[in-house]
N, C-alpha and C. Protein backbone atom coordinates (compact mmCIF):
# COMPACT_ATOMS: atom_id res chain seq x y z
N UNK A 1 -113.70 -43.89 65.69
CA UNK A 1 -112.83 -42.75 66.00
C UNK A 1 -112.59 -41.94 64.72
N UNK A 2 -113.13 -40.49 64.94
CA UNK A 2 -112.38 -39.73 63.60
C UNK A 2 -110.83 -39.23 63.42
N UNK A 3 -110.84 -40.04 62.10
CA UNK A 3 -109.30 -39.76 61.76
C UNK A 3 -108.52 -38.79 61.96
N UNK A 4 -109.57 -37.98 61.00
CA UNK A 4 -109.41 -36.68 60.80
C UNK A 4 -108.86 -35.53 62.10
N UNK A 5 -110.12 -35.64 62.88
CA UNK A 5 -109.30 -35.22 64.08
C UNK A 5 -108.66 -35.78 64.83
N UNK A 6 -108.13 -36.97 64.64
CA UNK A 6 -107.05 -37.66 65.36
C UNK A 6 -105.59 -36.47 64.88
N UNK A 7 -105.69 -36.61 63.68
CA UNK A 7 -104.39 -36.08 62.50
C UNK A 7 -104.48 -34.41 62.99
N UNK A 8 -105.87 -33.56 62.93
CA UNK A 8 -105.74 -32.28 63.18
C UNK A 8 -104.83 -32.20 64.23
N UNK A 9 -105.47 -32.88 65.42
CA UNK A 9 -104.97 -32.88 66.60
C UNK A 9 -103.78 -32.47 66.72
N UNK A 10 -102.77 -33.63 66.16
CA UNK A 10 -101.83 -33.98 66.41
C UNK A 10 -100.80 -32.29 65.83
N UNK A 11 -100.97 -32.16 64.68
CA UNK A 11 -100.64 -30.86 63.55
C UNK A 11 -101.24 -30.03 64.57
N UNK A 12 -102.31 -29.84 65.59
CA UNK A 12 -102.41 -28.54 65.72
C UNK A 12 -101.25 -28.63 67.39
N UNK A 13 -101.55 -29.27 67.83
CA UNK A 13 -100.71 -29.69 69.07
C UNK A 13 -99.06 -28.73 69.04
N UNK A 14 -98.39 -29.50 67.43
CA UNK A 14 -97.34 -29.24 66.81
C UNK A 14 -97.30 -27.79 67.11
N UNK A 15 -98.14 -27.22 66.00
CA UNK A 15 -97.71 -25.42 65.81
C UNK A 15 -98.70 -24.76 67.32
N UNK A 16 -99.13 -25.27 68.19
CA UNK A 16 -99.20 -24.48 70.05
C UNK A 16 -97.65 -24.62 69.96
N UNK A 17 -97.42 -25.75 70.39
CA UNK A 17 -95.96 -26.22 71.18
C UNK A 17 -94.67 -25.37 70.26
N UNK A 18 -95.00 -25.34 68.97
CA UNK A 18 -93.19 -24.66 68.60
C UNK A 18 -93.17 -23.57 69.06
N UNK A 19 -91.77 -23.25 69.25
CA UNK A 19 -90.95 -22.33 69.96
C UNK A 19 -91.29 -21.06 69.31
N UNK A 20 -91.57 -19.62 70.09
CA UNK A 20 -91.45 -18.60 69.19
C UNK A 20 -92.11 -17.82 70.03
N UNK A 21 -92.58 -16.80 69.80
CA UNK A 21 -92.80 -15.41 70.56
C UNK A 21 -93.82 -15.06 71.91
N UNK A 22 -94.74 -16.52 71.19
CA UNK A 22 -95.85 -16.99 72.41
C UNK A 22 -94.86 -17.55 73.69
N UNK A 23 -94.28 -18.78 73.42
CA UNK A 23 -93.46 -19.67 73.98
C UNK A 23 -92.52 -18.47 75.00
N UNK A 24 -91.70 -17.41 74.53
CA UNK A 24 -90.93 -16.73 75.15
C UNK A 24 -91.51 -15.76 76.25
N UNK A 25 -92.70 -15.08 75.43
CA UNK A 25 -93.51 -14.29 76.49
C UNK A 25 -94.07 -15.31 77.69
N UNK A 26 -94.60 -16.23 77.53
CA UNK A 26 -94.92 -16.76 78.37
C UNK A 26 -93.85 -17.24 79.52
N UNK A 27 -92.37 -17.84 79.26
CA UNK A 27 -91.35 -17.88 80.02
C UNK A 27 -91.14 -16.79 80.76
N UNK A 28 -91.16 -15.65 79.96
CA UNK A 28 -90.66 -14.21 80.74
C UNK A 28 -91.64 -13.64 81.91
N UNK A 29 -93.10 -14.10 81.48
CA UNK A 29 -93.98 -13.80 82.91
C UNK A 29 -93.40 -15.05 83.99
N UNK A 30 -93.10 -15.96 83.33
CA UNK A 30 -93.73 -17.62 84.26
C UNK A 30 -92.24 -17.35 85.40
N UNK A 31 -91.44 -16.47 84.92
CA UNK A 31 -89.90 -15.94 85.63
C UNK A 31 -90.11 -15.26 86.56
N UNK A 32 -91.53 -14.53 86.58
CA UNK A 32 -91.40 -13.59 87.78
C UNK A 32 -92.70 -14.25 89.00
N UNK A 33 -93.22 -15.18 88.32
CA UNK A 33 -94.31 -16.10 88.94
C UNK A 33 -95.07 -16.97 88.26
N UNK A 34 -95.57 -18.55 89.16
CA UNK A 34 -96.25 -19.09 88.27
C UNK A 34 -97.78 -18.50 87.82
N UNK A 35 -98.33 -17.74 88.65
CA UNK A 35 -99.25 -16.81 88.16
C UNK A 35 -99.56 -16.35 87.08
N UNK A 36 -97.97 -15.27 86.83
CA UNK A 36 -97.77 -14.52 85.78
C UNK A 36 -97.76 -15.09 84.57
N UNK A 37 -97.00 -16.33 84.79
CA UNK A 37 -97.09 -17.07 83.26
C UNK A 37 -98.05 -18.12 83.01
N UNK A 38 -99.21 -18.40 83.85
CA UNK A 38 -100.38 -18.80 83.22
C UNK A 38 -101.28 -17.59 83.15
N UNK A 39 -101.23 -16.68 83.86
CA UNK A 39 -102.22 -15.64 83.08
C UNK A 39 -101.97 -14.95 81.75
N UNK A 40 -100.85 -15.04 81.43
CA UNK A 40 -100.24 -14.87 80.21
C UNK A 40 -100.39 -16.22 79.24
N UNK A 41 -100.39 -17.41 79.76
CA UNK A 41 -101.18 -18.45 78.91
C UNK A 41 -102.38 -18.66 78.61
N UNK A 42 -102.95 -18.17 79.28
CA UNK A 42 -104.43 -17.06 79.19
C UNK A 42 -104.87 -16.35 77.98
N UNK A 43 -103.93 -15.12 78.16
CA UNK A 43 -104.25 -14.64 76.81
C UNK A 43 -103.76 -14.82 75.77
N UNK A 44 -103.08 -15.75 75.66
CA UNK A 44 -102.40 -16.22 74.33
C UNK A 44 -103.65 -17.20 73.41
N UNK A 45 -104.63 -17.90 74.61
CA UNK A 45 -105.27 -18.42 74.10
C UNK A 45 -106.47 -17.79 73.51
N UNK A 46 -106.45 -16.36 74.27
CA UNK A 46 -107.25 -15.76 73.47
C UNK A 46 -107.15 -15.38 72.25
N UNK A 47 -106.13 -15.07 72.37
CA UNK A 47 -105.61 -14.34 71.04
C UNK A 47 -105.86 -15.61 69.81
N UNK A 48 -105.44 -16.97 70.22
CA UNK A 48 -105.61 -18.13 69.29
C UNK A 48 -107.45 -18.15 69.24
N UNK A 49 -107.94 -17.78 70.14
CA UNK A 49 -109.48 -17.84 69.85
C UNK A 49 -110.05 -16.63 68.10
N UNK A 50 -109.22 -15.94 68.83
CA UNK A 50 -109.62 -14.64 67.68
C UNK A 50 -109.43 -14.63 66.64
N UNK A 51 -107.86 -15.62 66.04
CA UNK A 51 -107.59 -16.11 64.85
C UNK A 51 -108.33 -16.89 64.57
N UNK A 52 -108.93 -18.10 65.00
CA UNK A 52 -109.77 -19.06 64.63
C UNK A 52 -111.18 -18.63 64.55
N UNK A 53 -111.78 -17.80 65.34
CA UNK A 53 -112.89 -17.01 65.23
C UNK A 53 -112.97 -16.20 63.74
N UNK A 54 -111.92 -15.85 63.29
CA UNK A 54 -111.65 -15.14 61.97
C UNK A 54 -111.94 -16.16 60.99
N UNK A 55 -110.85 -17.37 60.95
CA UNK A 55 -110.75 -18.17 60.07
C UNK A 55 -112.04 -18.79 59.99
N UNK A 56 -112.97 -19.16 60.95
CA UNK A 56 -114.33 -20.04 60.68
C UNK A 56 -114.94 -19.04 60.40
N UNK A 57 -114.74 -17.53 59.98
CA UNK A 57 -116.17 -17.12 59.65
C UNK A 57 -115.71 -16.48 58.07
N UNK A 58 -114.43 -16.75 58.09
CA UNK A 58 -113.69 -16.20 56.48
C UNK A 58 -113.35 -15.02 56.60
N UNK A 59 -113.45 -14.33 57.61
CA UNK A 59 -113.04 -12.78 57.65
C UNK A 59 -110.93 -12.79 57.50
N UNK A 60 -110.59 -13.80 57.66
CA UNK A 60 -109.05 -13.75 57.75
C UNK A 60 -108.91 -13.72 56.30
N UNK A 61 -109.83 -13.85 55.29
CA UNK A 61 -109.45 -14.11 53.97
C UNK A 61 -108.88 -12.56 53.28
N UNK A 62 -109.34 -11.49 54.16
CA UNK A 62 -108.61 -10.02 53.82
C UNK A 62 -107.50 -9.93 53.70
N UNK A 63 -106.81 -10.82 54.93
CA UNK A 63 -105.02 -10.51 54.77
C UNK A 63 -104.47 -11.44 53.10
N UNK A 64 -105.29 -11.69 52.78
CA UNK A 64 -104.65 -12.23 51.93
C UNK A 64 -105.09 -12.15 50.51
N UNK A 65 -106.12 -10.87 50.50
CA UNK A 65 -106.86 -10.35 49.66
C UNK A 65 -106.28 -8.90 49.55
N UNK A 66 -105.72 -8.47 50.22
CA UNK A 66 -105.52 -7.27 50.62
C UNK A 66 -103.36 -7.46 51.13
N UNK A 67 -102.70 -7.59 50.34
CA UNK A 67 -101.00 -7.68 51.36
C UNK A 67 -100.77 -5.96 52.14
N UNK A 68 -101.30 -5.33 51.66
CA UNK A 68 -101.32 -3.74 52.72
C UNK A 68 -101.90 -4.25 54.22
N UNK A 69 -102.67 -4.66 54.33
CA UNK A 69 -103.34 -5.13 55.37
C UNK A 69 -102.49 -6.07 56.60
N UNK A 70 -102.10 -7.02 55.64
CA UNK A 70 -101.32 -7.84 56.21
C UNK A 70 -99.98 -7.59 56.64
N UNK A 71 -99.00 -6.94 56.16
CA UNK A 71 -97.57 -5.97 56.26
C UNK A 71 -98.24 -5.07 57.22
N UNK A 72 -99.42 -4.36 57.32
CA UNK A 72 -99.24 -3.42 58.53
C UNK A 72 -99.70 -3.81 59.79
N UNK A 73 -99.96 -5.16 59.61
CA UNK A 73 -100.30 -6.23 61.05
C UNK A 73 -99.37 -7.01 61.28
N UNK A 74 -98.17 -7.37 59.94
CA UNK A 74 -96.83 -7.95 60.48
C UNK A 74 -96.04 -6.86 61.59
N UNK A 75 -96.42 -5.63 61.10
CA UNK A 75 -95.34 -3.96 61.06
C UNK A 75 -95.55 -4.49 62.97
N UNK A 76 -97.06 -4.00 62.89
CA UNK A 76 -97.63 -3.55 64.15
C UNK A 76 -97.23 -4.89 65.23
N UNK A 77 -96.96 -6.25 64.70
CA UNK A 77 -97.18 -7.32 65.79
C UNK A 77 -95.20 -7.53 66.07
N UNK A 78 -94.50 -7.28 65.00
CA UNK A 78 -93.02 -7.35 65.13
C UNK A 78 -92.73 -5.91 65.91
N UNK A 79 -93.28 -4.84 65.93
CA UNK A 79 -92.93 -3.45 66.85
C UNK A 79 -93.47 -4.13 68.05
N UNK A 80 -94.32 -4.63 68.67
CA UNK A 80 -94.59 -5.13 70.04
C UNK A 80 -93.80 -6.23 70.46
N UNK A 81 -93.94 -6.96 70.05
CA UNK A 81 -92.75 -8.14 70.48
C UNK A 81 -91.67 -7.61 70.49
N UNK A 82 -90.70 -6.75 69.79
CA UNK A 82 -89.55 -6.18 69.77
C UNK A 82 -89.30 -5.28 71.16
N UNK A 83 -90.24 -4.56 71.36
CA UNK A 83 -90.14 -4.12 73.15
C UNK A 83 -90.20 -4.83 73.54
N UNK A 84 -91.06 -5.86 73.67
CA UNK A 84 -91.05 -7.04 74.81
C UNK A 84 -89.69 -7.26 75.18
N UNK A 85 -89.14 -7.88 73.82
CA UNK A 85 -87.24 -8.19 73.84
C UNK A 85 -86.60 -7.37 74.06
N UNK A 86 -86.78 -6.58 74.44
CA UNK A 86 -85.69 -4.91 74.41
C UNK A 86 -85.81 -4.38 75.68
N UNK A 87 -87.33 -4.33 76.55
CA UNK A 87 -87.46 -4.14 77.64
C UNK A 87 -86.96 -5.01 78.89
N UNK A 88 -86.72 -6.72 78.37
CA UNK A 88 -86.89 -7.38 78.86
C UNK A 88 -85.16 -7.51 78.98
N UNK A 89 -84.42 -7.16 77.66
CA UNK A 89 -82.84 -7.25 77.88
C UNK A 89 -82.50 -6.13 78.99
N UNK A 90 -83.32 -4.77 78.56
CA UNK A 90 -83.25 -3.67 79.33
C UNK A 90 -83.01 -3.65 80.96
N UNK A 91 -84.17 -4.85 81.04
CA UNK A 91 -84.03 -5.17 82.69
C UNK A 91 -83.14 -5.72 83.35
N UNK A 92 -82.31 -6.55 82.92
CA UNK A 92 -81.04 -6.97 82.69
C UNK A 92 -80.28 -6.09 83.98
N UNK A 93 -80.36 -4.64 83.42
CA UNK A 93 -79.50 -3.35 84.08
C UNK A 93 -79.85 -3.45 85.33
N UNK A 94 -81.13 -4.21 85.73
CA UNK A 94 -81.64 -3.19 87.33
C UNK A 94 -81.55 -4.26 87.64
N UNK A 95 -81.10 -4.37 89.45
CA UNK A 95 -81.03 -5.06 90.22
C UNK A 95 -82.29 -6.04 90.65
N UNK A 96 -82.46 -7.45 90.60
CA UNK A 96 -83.57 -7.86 91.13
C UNK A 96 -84.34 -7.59 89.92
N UNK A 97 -84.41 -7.61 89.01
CA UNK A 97 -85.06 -7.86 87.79
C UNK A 97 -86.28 -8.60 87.81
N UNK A 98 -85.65 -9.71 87.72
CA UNK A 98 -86.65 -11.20 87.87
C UNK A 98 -87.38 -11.65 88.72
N UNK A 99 -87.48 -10.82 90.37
CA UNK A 99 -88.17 -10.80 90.94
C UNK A 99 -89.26 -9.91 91.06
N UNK A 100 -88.88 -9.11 90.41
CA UNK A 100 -89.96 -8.02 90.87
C UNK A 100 -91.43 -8.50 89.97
N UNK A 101 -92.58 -8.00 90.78
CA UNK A 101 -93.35 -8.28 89.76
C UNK A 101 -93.78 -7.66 89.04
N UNK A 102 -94.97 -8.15 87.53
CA UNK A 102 -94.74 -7.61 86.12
C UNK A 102 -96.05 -6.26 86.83
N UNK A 103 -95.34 -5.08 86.41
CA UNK A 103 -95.75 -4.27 86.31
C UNK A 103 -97.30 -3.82 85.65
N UNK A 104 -98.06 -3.76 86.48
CA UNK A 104 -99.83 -3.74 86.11
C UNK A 104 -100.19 -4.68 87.16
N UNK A 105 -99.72 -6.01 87.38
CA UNK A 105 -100.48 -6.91 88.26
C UNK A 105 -100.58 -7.90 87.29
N UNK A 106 -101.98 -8.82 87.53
CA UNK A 106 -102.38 -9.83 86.66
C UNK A 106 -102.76 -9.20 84.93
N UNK A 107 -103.38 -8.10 85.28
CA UNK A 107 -104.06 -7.84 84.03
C UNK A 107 -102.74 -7.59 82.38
N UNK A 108 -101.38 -7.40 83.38
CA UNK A 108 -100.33 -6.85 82.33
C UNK A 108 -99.52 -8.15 81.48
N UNK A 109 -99.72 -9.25 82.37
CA UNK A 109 -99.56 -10.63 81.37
C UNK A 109 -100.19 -10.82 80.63
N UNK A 110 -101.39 -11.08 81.13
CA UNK A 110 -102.69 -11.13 80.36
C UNK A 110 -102.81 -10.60 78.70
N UNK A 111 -102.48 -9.20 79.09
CA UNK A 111 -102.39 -8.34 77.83
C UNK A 111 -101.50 -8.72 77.20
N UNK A 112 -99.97 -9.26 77.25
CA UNK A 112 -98.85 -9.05 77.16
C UNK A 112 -99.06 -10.43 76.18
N UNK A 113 -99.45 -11.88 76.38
CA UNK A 113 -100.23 -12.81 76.26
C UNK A 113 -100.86 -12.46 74.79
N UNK A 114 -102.20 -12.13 74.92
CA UNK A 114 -103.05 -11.50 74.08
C UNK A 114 -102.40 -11.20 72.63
N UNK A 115 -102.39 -9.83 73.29
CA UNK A 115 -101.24 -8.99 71.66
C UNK A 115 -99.98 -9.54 71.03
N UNK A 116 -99.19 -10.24 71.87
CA UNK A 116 -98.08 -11.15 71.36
C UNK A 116 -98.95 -11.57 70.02
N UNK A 117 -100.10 -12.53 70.62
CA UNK A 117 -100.53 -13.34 69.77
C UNK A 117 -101.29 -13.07 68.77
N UNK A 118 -102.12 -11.98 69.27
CA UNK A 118 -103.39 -11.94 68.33
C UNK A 118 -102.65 -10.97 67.19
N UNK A 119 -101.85 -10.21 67.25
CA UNK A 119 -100.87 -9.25 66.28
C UNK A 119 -100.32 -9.94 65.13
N UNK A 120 -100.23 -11.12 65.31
CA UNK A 120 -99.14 -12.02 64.55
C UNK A 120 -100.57 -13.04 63.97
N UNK A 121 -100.18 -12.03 62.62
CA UNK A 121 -101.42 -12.37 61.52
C UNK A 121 -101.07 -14.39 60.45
N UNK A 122 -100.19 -14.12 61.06
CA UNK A 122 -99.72 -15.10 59.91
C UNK A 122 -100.21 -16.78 60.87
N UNK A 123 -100.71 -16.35 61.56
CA UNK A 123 -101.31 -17.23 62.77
C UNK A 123 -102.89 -17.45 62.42
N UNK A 124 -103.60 -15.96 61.95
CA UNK A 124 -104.97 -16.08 60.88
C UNK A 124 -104.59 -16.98 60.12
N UNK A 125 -103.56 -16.66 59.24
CA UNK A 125 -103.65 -17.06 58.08
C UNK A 125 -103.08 -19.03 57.69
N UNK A 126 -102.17 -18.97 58.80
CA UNK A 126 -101.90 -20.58 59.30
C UNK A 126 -103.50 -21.44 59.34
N UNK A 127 -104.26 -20.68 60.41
CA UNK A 127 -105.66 -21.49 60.62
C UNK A 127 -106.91 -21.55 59.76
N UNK A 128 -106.55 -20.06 58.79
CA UNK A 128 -107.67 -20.16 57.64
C UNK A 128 -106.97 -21.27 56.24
N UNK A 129 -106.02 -21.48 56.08
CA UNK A 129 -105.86 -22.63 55.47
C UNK A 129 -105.79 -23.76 55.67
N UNK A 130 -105.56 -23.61 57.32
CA UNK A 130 -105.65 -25.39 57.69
C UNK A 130 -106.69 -25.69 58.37
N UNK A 131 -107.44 -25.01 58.75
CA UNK A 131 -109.00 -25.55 59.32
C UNK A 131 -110.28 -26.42 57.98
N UNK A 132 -109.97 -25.70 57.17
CA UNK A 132 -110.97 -26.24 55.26
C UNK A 132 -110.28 -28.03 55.41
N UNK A 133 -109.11 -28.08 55.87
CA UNK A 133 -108.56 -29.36 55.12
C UNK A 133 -109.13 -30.38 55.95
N UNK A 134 -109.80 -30.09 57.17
CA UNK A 134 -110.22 -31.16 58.38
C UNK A 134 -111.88 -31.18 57.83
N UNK A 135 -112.32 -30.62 57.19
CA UNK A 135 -113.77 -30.53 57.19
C UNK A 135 -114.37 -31.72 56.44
N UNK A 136 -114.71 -32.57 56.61
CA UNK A 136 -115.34 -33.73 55.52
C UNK A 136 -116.35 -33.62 54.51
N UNK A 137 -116.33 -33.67 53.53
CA UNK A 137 -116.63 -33.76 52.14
C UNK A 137 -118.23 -34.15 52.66
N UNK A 138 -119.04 -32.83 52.13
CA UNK A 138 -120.67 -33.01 52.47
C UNK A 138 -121.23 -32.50 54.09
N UNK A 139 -120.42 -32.55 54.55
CA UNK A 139 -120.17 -32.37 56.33
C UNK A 139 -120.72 -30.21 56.43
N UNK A 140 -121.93 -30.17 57.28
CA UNK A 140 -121.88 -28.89 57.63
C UNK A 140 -120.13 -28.28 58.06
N UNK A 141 -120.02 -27.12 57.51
CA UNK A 141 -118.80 -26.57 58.07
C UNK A 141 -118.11 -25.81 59.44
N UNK A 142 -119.92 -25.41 60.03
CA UNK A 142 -119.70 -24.51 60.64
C UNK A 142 -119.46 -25.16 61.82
N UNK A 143 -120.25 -26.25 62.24
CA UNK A 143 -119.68 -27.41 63.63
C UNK A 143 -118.69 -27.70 63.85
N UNK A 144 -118.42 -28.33 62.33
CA UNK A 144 -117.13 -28.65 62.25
C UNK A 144 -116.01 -27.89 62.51
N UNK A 145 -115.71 -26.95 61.91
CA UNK A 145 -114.56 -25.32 62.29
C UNK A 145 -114.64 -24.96 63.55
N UNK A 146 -116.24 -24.93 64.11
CA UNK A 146 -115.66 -25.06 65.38
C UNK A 146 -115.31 -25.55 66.71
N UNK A 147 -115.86 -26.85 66.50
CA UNK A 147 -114.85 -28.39 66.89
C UNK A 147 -113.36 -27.67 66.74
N UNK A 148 -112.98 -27.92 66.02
CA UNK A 148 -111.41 -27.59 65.60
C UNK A 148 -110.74 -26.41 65.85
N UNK A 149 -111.72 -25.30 66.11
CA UNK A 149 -110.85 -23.72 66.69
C UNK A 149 -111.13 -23.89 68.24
N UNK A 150 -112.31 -24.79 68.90
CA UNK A 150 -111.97 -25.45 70.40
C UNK A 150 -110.71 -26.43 70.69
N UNK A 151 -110.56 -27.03 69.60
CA UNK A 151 -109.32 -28.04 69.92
C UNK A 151 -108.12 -27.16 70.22
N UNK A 152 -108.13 -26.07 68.98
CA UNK A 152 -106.62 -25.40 69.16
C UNK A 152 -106.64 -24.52 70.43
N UNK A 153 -108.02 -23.93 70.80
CA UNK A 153 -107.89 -23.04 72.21
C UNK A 153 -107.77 -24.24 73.45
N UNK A 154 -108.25 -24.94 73.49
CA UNK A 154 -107.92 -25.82 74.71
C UNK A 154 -106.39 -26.50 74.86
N UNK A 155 -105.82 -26.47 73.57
CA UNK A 155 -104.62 -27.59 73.90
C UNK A 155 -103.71 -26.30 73.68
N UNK A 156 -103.61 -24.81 73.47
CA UNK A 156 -103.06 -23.64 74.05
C UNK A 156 -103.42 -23.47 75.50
N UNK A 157 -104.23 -23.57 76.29
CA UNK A 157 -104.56 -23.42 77.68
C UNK A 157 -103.57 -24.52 78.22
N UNK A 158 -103.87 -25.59 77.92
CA UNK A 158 -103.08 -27.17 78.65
C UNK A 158 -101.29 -26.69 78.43
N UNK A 159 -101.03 -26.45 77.48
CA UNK A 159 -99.60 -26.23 76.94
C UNK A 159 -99.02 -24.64 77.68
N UNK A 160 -99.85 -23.97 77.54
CA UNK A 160 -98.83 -22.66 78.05
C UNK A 160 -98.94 -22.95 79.85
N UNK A 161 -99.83 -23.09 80.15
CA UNK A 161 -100.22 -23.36 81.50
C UNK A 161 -98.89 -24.71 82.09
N UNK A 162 -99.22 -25.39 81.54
CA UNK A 162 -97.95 -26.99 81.35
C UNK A 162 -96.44 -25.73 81.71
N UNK A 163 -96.19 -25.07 80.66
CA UNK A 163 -95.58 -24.22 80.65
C UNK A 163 -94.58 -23.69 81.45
N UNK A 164 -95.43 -22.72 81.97
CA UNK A 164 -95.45 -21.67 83.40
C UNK A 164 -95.26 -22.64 84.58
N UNK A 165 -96.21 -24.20 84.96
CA UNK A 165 -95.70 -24.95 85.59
C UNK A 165 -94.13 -25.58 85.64
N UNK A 166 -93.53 -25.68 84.58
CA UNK A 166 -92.29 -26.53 84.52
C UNK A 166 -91.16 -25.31 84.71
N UNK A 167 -91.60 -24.02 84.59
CA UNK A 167 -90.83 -22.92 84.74
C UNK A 167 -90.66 -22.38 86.25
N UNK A 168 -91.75 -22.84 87.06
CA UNK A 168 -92.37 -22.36 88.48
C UNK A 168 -91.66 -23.43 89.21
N UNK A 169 -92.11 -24.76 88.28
CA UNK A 169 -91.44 -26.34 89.75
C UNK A 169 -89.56 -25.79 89.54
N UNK A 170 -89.13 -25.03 88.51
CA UNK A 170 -87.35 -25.16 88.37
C UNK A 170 -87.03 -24.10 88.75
N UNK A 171 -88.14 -22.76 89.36
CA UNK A 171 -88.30 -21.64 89.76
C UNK A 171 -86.88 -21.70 90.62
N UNK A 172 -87.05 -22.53 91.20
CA UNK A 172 -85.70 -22.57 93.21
C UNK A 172 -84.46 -22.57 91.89
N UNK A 173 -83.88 -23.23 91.12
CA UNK A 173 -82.91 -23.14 89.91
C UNK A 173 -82.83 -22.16 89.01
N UNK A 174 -83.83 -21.50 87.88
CA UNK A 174 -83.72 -20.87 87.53
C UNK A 174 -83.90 -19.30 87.99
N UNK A 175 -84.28 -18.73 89.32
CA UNK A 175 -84.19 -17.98 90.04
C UNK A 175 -82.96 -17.15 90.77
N UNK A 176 -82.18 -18.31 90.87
CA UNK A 176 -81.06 -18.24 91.04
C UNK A 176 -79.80 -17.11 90.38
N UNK A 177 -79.31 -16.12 90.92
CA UNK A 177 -79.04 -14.65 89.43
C UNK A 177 -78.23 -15.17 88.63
N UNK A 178 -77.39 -16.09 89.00
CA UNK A 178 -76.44 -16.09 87.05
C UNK A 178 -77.55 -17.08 85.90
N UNK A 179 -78.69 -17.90 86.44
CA UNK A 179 -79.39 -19.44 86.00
C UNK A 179 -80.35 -17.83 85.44
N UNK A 180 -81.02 -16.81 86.62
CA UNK A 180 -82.17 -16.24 85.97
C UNK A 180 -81.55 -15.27 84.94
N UNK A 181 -80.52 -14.52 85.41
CA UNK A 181 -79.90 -13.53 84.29
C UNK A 181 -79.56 -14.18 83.16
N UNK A 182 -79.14 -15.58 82.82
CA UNK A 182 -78.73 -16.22 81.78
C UNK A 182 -80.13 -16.81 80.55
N UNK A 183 -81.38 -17.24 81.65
CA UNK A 183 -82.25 -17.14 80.66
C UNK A 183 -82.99 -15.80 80.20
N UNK A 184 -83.20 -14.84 81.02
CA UNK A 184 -83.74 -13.69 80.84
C UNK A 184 -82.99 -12.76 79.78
N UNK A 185 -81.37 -13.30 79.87
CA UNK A 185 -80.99 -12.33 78.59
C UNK A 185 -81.50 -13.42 77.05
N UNK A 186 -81.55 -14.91 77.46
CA UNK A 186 -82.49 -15.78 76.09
C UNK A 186 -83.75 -15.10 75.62
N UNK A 187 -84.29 -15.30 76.66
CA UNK A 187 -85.92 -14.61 76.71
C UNK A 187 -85.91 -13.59 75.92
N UNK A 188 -85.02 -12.75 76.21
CA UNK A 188 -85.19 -11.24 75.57
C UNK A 188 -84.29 -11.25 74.59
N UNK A 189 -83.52 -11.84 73.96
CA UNK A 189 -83.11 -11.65 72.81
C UNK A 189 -83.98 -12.86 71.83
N UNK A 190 -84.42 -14.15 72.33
CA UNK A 190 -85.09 -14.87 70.78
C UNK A 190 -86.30 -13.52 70.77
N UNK A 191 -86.98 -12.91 71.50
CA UNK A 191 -87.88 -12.06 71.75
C UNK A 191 -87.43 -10.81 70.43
N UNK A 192 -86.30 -10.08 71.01
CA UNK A 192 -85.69 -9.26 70.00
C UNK A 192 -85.54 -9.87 68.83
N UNK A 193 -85.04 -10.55 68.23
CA UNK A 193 -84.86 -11.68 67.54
C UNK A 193 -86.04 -11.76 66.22
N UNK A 194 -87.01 -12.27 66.85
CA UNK A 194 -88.34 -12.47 66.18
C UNK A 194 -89.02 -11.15 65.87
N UNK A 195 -88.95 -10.16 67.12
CA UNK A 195 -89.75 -8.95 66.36
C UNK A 195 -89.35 -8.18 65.22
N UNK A 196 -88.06 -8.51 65.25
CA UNK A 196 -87.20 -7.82 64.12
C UNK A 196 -87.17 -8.31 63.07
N UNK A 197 -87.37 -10.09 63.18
CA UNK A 197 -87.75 -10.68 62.03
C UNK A 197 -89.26 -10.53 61.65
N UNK A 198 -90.21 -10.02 61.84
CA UNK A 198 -91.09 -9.74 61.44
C UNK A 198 -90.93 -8.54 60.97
N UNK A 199 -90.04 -7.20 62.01
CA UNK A 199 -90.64 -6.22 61.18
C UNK A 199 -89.67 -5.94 59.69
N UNK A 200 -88.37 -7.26 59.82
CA UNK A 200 -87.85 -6.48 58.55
C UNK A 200 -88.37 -7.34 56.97
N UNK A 201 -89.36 -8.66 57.77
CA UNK A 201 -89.97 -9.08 56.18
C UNK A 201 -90.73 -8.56 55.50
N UNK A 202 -91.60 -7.61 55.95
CA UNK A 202 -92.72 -7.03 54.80
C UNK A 202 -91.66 -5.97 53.83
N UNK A 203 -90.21 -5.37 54.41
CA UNK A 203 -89.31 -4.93 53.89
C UNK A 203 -88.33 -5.76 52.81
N UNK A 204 -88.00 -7.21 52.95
CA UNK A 204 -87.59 -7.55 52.10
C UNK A 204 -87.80 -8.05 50.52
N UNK A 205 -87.47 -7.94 49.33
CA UNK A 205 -87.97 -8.08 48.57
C UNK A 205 -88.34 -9.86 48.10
């Protein structure tokens, strides 16, 4: 058995599963259906494909060759998530909120999914430093990297999907208007929350 990816595994498992902008978008579709929030676990995994697609071929090494680059992909990924949270408190106001469904159909999770993720550079830059450390000494690299950018897209599919399920089976509970209005104003403020913390770090000194 390799160690190595026993240990990746486990570390990459970790940073799918923590809490944060993926995790919320995906709640906020999985609220209006279980549909919505696995097609939105969908593209989150894409978006994790695209970072890792970067990192195994070294192209992520710009953001960090370049900090202009990187601040205007923090700018651009904290201004989208920040509507997410803002639209999503917004809805709050209108009646039947949480039922209605997400506006576009399937394809608007999907997207919603996607750009959350793929915007939020620091997710390149997480996997271009931690993908080198799994590679074994003499070992082609390129199999190897991508062994390991399949591990992280598959156990994002299992996890957001997992997800949207545990949000769908408590659906009859959290559906409910004070249970759905009470997480939907969560949803949309860690949402607000985070985009704002992105867009005000490339600002702080």
């Amino acid at each position: 058995m390799d160690g190595q990816l026993i240990a990746f595994t486990g570390i990459a498992a970790g940073l799918v599963a923590m809490p944060g902008a993926d995790f919320a978008v995906v709640v906020r579709n999985a609220l209006v259906s279980r549909r919505a929030g696995a097609v939105c676990g969908l593209g989150i995994a894409g978006g994790l494909l695209v970072h890792t697609t970067l990192a195994v071929i070294g192209v992520a090494a710009v953001l960090v060759a370049v900090p202009a680059l990187f601040h205007a992909l923090q700018l651009l990924g904290g201004a989208y998530v920040l509507q997410l949270g803002v639209r999503t408190l917004w809805a709050l106001h209108r009646p039947a909120a949480v039922s209605e469904e997400v506006p576009g159909g399937a394809a608007h999770p999907l997207r919603q999914g996607f750009v959350t993720n793929v915007l939020n550079p620091k997710a390149a830059l997480t996997f271009l430093s931690l993908l080198p450390q799994f590679v074994p000494s003499g070992s082609p690299a390129l199999p190897r990297t991508l062994l390991l950018a399949l591990i992280i897209c598959t156990l994002a599919l299992v996890w957001f999907q997992a997800v949207a399920l545990l949000v769908d089976r408590l659906g009859r509970w959290l559906r409910r208007p004070r249970a759905a209005r009470t997480l939907q104003a969560g949803t949309g403020a860690a949402l607000t929350v985070l985009g704002a913390a992105l867009l005000l770090e490339p600002l702080l000194p």
